[in-house]
Protein backbone atom coordinates (compact mmCIF):
# COMPACT_ATOMS: atom_id res chain seq x y z
CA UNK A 1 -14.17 11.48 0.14
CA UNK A 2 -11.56 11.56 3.00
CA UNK A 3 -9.15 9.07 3.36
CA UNK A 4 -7.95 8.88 7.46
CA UNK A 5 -4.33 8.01 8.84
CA UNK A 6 -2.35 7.49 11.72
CA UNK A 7 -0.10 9.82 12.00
CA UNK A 8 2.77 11.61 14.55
CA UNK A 9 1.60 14.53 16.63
CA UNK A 10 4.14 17.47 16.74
CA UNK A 11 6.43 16.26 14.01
CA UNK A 12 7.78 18.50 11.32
CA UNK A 13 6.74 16.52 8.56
CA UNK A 14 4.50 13.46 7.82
CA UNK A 15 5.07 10.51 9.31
CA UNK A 16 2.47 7.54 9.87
CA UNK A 17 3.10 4.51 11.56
CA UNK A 18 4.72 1.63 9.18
CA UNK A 19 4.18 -2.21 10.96
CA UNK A 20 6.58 -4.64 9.81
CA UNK A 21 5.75 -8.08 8.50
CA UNK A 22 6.45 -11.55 6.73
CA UNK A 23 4.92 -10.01 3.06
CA UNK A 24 6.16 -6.40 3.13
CA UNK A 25 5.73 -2.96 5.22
CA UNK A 26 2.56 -2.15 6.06
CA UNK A 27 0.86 0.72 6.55
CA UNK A 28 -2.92 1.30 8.30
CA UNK A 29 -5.41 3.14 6.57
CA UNK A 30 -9.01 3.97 7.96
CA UNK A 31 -12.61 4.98 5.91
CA UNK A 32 -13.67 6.14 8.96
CA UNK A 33 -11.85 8.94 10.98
CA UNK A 34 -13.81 7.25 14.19
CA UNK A 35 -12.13 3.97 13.40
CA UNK A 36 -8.65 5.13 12.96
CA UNK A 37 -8.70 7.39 16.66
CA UNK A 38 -10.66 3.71 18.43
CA UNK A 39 -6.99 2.22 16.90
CA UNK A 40 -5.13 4.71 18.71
CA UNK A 41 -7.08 4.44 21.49
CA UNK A 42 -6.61 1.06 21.89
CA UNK A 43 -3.15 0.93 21.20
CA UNK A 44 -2.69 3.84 23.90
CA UNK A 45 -1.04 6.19 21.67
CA UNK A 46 -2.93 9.34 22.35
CA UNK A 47 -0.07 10.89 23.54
CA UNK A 48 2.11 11.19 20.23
CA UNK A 49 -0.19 10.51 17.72
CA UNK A 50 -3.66 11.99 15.95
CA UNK A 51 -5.74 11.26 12.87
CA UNK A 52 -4.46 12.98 9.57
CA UNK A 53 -7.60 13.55 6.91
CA UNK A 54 -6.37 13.14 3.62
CA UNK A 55 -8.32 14.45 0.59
CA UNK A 56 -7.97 12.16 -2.72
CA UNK A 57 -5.46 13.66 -4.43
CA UNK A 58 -2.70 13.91 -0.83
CA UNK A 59 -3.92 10.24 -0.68
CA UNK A 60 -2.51 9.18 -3.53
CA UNK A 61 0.39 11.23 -3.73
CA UNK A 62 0.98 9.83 0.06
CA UNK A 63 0.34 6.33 -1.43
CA UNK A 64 2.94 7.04 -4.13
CA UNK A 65 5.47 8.13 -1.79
CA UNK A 66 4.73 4.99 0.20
CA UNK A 67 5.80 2.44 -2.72
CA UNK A 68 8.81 4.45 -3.77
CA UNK A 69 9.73 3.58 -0.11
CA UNK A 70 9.36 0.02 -0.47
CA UNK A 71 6.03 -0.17 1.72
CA UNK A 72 4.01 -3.30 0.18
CA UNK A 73 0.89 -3.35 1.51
CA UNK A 74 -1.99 -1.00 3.42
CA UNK A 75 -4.29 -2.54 5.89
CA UNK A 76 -7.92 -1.33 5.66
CA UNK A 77 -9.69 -0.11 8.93
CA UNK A 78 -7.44 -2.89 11.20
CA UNK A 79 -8.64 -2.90 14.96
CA UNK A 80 -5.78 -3.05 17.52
CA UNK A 81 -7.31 -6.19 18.82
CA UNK A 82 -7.17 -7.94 15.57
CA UNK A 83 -3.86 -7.32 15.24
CA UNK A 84 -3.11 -8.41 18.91
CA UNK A 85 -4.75 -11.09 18.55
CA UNK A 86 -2.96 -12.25 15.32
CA UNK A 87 -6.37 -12.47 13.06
CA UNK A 88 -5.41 -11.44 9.39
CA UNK A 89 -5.91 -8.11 8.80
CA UNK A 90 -7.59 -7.14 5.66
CA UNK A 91 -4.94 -5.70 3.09
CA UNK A 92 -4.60 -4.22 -0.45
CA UNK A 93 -1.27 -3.99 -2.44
CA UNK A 94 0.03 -0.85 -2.67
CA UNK A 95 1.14 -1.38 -6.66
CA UNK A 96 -1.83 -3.21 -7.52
CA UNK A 97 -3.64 -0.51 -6.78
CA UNK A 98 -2.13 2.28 -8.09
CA UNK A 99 -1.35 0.27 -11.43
CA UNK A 100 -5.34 0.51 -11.31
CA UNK A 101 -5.74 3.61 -10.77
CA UNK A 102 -3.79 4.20 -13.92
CA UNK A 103 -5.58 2.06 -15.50
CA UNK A 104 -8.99 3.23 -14.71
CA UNK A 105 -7.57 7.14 -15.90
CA UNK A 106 -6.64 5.69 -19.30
CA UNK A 107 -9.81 3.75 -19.39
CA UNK A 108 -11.83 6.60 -19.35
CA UNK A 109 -9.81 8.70 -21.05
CA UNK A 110 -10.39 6.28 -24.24
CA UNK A 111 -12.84 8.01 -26.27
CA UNK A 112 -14.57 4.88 -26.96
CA UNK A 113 -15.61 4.54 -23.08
């Protein structure tokens, strides 16, 4: 299962697009590749940026990466017009969910699972 992301055309190494706010950094992250190219769409950035497809394993190493550089939070599938409008954009915490990602890998590792 893919995980989709906004990220820089032409740039020599990753970079996605970080929003600033109140709670934390932010980063957008999209189920749907679809979804994430209607955000750049609408945010009329289809000059400098594309979708990136990540597979599991580059997500979470990305996702890593993003909380060792202090990002808090990553908004699921936001629309531009959500955001422009100032609706609350649906969110996860970036250490809550990796702390349950651990958590779920020692889980099953426990023979008595």
């Amino acid at each position: 299962m893919a995980t989709y992301l906004i990220a820089q055309k032409e740039s020599k190494q990753f970079e996605t697009i970080i929003f600033s706010g109140e709670g934390g950094d932010t980063v957008a992250v999209f189920t749907d590749a679809k979804n994430a190219q209607q955000y750049i769409d609408d945010a009329g950035w289809t000059d400098k940026h594309t979708v990136a497809t990540l597979d599991p394993i580059a997500f979470m190493e990305w996702l890593i990466q993003c909380h060792r550089n202090d990002v808090k939070f990553m908004a699921t599938n936001p629309t531009r017009a959500e955001q422009e409008s100032g609706l609350k954009v649906d969110s996860l915490n970036i250490e809550a969910q990796l702390e349950h990602a651990g958590q779920h890998i020692n889980l099953v590792a426990n023979p008595d699972f």
